[in-house]
PDB file of N, CA and C in Angstrom:
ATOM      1  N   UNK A   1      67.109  81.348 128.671  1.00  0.00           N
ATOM      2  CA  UNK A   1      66.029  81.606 127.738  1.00  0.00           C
ATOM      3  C   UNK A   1      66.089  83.071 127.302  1.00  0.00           C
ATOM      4  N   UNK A   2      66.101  83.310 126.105  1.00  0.00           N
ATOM      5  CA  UNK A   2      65.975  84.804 125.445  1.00  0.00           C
ATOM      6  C   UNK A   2      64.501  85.149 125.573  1.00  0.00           C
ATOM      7  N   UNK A   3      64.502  86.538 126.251  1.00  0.00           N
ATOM      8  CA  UNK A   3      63.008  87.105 126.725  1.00  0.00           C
ATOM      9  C   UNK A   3      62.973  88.325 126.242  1.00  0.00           C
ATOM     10  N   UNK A   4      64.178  88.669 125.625  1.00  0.00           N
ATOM     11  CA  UNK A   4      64.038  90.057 124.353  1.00  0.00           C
ATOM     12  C   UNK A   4      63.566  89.151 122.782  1.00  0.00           C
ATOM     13  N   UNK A   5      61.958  89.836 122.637  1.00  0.00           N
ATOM     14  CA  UNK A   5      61.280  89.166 121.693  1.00  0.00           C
ATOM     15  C   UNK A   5      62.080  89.995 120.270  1.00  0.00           C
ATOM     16  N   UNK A   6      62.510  90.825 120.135  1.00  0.00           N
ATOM     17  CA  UNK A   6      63.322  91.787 119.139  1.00  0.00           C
ATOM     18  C   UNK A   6      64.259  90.742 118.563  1.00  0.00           C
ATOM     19  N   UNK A   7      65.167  89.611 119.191  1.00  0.00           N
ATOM     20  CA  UNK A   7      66.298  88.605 118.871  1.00  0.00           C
ATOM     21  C   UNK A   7      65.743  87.632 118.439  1.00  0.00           C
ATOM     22  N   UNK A   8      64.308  87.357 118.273  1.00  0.00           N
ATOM     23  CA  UNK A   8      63.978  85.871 118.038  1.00  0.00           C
ATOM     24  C   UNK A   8      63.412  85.743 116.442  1.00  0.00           C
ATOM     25  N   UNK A   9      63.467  85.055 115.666  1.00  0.00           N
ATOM     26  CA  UNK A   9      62.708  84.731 114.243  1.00  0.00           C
ATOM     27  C   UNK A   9      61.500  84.788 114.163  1.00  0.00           C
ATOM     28  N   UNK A  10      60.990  84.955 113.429  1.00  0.00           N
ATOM     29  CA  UNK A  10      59.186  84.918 113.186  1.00  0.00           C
ATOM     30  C   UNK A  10      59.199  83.722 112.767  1.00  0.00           C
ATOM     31  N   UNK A  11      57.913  83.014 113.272  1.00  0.00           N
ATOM     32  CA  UNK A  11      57.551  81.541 113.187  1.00  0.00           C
ATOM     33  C   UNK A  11      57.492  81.514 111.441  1.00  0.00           C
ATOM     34  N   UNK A  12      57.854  80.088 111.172  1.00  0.00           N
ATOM     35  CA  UNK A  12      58.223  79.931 109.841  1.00  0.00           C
ATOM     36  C   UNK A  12      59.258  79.950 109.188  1.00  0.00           C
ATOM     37  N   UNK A  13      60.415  81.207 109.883  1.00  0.00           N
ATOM     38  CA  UNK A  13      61.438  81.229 109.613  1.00  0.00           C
ATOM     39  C   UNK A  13      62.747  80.823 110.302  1.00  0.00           C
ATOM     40  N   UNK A  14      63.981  80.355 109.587  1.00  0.00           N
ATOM     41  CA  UNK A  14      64.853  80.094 110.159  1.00  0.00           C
ATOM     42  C   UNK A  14      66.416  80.650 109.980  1.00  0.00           C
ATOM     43  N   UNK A  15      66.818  80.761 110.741  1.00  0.00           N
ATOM     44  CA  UNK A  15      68.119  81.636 111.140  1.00  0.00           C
ATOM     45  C   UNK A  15      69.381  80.659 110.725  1.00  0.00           C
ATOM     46  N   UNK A  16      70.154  80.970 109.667  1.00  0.00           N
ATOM     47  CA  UNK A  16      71.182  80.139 109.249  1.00  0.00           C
ATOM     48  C   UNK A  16      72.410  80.921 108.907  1.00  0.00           C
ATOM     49  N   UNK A  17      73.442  80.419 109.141  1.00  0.00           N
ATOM     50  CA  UNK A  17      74.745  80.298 109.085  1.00  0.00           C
ATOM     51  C   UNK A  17      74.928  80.120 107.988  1.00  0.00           C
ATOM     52  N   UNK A  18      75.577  80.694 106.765  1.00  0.00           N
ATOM     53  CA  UNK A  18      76.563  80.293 105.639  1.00  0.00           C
ATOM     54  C   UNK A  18      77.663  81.147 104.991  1.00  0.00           C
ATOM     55  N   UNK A  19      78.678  80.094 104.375  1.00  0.00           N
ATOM     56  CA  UNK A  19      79.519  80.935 103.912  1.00  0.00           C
ATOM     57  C   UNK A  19      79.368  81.330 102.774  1.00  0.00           C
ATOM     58  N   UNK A  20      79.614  82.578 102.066  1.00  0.00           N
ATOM     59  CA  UNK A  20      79.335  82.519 100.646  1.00  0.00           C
ATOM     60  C   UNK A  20      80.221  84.033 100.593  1.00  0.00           C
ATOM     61  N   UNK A  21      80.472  83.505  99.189  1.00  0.00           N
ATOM     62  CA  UNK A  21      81.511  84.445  98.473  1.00  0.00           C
ATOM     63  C   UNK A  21      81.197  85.678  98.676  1.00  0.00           C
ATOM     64  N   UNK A  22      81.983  86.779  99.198  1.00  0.00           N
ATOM     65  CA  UNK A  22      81.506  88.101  99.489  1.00  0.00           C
ATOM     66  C   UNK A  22      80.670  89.091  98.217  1.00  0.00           C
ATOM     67  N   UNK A  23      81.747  88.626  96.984  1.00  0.00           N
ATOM     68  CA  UNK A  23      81.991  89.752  96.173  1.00  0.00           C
ATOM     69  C   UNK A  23      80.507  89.292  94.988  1.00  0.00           C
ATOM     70  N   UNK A  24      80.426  87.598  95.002  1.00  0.00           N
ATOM     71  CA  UNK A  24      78.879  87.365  94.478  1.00  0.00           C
ATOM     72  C   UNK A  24      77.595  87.841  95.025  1.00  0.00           C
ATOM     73  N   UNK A  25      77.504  87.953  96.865  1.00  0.00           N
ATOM     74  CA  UNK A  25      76.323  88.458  97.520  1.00  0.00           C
ATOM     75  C   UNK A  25      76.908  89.776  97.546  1.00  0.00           C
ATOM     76  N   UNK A  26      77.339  90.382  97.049  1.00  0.00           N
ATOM     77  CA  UNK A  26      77.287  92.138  96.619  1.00  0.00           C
ATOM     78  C   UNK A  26      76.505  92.071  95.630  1.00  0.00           C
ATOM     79  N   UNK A  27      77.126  91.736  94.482  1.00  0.00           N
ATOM     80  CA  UNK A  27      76.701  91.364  93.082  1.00  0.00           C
ATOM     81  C   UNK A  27      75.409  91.563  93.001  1.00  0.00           C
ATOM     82  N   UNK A  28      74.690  90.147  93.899  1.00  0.00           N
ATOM     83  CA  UNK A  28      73.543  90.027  93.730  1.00  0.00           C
ATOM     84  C   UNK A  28      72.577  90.616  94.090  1.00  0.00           C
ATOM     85  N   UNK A  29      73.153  91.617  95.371  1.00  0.00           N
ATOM     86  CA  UNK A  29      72.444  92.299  96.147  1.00  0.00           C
ATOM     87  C   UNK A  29      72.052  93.798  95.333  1.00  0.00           C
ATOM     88  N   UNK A  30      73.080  94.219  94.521  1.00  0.00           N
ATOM     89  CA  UNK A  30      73.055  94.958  93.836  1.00  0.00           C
ATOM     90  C   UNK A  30      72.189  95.068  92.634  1.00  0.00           C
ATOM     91  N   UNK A  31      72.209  93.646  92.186  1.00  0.00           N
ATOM     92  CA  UNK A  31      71.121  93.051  90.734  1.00  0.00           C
ATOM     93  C   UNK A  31      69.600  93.698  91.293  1.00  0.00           C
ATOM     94  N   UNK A  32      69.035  92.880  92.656  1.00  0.00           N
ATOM     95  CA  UNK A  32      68.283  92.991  93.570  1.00  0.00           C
ATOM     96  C   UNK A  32      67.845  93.982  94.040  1.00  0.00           C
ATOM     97  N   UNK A  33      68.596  94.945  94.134  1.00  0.00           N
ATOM     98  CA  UNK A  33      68.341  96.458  94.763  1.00  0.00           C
ATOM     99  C   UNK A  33      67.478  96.040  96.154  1.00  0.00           C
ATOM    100  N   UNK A  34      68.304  94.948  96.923  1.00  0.00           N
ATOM    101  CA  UNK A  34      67.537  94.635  97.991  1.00  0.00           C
ATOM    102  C   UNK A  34      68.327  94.292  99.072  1.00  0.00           C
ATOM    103  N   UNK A  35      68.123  93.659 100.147  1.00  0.00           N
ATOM    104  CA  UNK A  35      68.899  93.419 101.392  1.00  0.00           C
ATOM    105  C   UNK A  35      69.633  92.089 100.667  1.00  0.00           C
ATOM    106  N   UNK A  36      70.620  91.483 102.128  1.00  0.00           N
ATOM    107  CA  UNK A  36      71.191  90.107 101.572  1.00  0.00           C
ATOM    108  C   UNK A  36      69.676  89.579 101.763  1.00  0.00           C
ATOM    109  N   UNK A  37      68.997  89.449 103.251  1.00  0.00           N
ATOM    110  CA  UNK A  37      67.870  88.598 103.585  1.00  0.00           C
ATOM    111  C   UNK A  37      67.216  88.517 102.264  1.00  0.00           C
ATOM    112  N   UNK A  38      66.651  89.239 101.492  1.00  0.00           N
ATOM    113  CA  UNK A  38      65.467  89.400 100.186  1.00  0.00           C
ATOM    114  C   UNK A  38      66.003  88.893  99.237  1.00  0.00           C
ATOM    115  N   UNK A  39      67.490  88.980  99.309  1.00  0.00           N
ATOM    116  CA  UNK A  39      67.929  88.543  98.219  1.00  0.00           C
ATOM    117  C   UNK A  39      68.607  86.924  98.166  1.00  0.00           C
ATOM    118  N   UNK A  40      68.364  86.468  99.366  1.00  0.00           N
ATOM    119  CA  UNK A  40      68.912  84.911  99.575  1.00  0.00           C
ATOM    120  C   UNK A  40      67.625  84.455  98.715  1.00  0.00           C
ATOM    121  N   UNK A  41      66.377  85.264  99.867  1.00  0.00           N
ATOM    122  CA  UNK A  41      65.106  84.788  99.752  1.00  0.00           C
ATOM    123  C   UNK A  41      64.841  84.515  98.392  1.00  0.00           C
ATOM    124  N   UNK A  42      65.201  85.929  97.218  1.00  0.00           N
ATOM    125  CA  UNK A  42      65.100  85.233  95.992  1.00  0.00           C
ATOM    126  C   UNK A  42      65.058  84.358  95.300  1.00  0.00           C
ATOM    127  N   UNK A  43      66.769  83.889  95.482  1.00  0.00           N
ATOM    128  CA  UNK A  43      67.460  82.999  94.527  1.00  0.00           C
ATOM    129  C   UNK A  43      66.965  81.476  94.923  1.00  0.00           C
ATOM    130  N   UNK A  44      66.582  81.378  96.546  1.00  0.00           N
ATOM    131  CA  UNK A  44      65.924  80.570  96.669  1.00  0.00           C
ATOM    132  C   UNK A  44      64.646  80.258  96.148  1.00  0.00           C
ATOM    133  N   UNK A  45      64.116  81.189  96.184  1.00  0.00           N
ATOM    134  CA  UNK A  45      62.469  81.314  95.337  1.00  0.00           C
ATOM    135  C   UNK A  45      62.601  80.138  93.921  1.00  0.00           C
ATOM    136  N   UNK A  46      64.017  81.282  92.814  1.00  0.00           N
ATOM    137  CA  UNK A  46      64.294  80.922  91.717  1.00  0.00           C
ATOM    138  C   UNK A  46      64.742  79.379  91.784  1.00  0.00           C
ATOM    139  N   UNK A  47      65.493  78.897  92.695  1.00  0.00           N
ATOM    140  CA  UNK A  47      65.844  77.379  92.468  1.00  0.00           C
ATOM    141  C   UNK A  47      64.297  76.391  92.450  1.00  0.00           C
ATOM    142  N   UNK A  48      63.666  76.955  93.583  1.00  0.00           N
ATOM    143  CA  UNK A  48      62.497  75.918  93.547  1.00  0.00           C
ATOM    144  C   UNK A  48      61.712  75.914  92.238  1.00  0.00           C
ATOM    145  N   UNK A  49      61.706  77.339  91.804  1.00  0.00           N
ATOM    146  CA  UNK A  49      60.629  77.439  90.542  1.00  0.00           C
ATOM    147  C   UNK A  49      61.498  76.818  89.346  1.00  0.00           C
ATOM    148  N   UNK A  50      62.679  76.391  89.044  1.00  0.00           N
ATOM    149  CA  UNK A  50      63.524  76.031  87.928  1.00  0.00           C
ATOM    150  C   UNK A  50      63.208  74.551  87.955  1.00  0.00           C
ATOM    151  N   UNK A  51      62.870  73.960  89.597  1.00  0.00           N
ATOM    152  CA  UNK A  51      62.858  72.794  89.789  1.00  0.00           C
ATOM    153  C   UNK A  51      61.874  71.993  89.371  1.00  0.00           C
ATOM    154  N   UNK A  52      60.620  73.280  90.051  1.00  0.00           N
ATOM    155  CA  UNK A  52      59.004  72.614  89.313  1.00  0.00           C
ATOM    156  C   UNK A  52      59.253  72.778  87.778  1.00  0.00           C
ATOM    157  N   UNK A  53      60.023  73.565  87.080  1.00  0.00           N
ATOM    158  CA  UNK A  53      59.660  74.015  85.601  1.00  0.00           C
ATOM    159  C   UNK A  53      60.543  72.635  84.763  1.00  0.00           C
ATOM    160  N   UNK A  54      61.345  71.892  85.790  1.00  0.00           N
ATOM    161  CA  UNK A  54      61.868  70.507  84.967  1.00  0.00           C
ATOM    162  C   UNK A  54      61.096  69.635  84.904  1.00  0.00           C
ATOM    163  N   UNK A  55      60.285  69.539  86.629  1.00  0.00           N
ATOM    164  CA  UNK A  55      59.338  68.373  86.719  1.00  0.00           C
ATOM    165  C   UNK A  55      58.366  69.051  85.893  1.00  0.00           C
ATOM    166  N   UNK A  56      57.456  70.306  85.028  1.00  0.00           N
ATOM    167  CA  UNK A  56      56.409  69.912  84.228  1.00  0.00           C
ATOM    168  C   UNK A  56      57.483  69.853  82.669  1.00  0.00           C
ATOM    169  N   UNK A  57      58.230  70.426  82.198  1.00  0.00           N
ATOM    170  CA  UNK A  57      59.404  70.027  80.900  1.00  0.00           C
ATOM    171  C   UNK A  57      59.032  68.224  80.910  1.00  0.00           C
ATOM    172  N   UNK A  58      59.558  67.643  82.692  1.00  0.00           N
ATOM    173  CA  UNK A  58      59.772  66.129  82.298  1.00  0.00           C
ATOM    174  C   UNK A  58      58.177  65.545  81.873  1.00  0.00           C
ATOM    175  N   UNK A  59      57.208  65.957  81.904  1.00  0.00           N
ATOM    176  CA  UNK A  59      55.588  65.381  82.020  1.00  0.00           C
ATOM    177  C   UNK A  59      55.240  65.851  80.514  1.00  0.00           C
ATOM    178  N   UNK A  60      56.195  66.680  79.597  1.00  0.00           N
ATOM    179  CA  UNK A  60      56.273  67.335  78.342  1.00  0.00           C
ATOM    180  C   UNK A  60      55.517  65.931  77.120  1.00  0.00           C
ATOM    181  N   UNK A  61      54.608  65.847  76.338  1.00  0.00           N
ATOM    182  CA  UNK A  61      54.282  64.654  75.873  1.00  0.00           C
ATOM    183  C   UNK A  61      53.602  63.766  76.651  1.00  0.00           C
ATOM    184  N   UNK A  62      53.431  63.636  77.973  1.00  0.00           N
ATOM    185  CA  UNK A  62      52.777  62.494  78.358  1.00  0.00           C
ATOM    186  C   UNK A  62      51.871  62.481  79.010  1.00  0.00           C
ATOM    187  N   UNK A  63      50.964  63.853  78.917  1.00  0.00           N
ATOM    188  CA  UNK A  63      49.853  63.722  79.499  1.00  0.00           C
ATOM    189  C   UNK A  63      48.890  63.756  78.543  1.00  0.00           C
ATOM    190  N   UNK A  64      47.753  62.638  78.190  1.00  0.00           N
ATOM    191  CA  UNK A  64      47.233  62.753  76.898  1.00  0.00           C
ATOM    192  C   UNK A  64      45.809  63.800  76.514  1.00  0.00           C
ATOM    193  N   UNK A  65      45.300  64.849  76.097  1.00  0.00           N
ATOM    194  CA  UNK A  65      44.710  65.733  75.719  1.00  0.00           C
ATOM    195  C   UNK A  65      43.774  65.482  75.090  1.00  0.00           C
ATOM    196  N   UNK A  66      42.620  65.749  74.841  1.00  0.00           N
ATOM    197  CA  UNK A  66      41.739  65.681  73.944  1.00  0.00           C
ATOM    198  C   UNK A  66      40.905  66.432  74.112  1.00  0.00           C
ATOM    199  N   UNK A  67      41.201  67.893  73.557  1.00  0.00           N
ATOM    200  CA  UNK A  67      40.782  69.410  73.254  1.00  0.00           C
ATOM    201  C   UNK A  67      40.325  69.686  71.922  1.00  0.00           C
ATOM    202  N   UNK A  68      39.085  70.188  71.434  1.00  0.00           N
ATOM    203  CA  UNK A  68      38.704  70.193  70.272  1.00  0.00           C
ATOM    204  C   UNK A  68      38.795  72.604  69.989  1.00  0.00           C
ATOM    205  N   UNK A  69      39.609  72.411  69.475  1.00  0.00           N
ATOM    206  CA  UNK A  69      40.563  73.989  69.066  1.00  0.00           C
ATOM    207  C   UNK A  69      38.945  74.357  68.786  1.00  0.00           C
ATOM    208  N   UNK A  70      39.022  73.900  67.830  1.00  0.00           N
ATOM    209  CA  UNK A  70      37.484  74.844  67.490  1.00  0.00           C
ATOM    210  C   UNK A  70      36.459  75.051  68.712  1.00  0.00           C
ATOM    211  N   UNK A  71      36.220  74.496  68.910  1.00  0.00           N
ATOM    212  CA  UNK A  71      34.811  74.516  69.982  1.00  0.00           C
ATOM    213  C   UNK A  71      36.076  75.355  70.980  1.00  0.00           C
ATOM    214  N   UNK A  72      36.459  75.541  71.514  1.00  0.00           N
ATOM    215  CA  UNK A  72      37.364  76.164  72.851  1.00  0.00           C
ATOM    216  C   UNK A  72      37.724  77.400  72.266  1.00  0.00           C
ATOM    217  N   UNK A  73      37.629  78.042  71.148  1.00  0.00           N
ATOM    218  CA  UNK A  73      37.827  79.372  70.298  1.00  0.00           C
ATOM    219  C   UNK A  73      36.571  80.005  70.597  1.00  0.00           C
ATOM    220  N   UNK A  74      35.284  79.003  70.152  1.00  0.00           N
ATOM    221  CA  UNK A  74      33.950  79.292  70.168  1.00  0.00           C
ATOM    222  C   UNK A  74      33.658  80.333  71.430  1.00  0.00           C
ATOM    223  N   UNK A  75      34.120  79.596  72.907  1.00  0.00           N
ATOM    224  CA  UNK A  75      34.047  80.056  73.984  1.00  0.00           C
ATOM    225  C   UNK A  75      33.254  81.165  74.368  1.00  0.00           C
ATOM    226  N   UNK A  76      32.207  82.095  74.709  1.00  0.00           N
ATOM    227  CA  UNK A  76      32.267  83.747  75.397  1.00  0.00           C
ATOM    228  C   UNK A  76      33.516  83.646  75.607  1.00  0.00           C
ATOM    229  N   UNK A  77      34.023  85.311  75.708  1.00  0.00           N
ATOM    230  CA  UNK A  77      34.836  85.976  76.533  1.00  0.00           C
ATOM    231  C   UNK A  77      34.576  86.671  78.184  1.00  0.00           C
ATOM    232  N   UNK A  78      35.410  86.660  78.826  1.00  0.00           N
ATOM    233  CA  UNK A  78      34.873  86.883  79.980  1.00  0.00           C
ATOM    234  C   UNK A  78      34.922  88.626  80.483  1.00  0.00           C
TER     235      UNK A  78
END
């Protein structure tokens, strides 16, 4: 059992193994002006948000609305 708390992950996170092209995680790290860690963390960020931005693209047209422009102009400001 590891009892140096300094070696272990913070709950939530997980410790992974991968291979990846050296000269792209420079690249990116560089884009980033950040560590590799911040900068995995990124691109991961970016895949999930590309993912939700297809699933609302795919819902594009089919959710049906009935907003009257005028009256919603009318509004106060806040």
């Amino acid at each position: 059992m590891n009892t140096d708390m300094s070696l272990t992950t913070p709950p939530g996170t997980r410790r992974v193994t991968a291979n990846l092209d050296s000269a792209l995680l420079q690249k990116a790290c560089s884009v980033t002006g950040e560590g590799i860690t911040e900068t995995l963390t990124l691109g991961l960020e970016m895949v999930r948000r590309s993912a939700a931005a297809s699933r609302a693209r795919a819902l594009r047209g089919k959710l049906p609305l009935d907003l009257d422009l005028d009256v919603s102009r009318e509004r106060p400001r806040r």
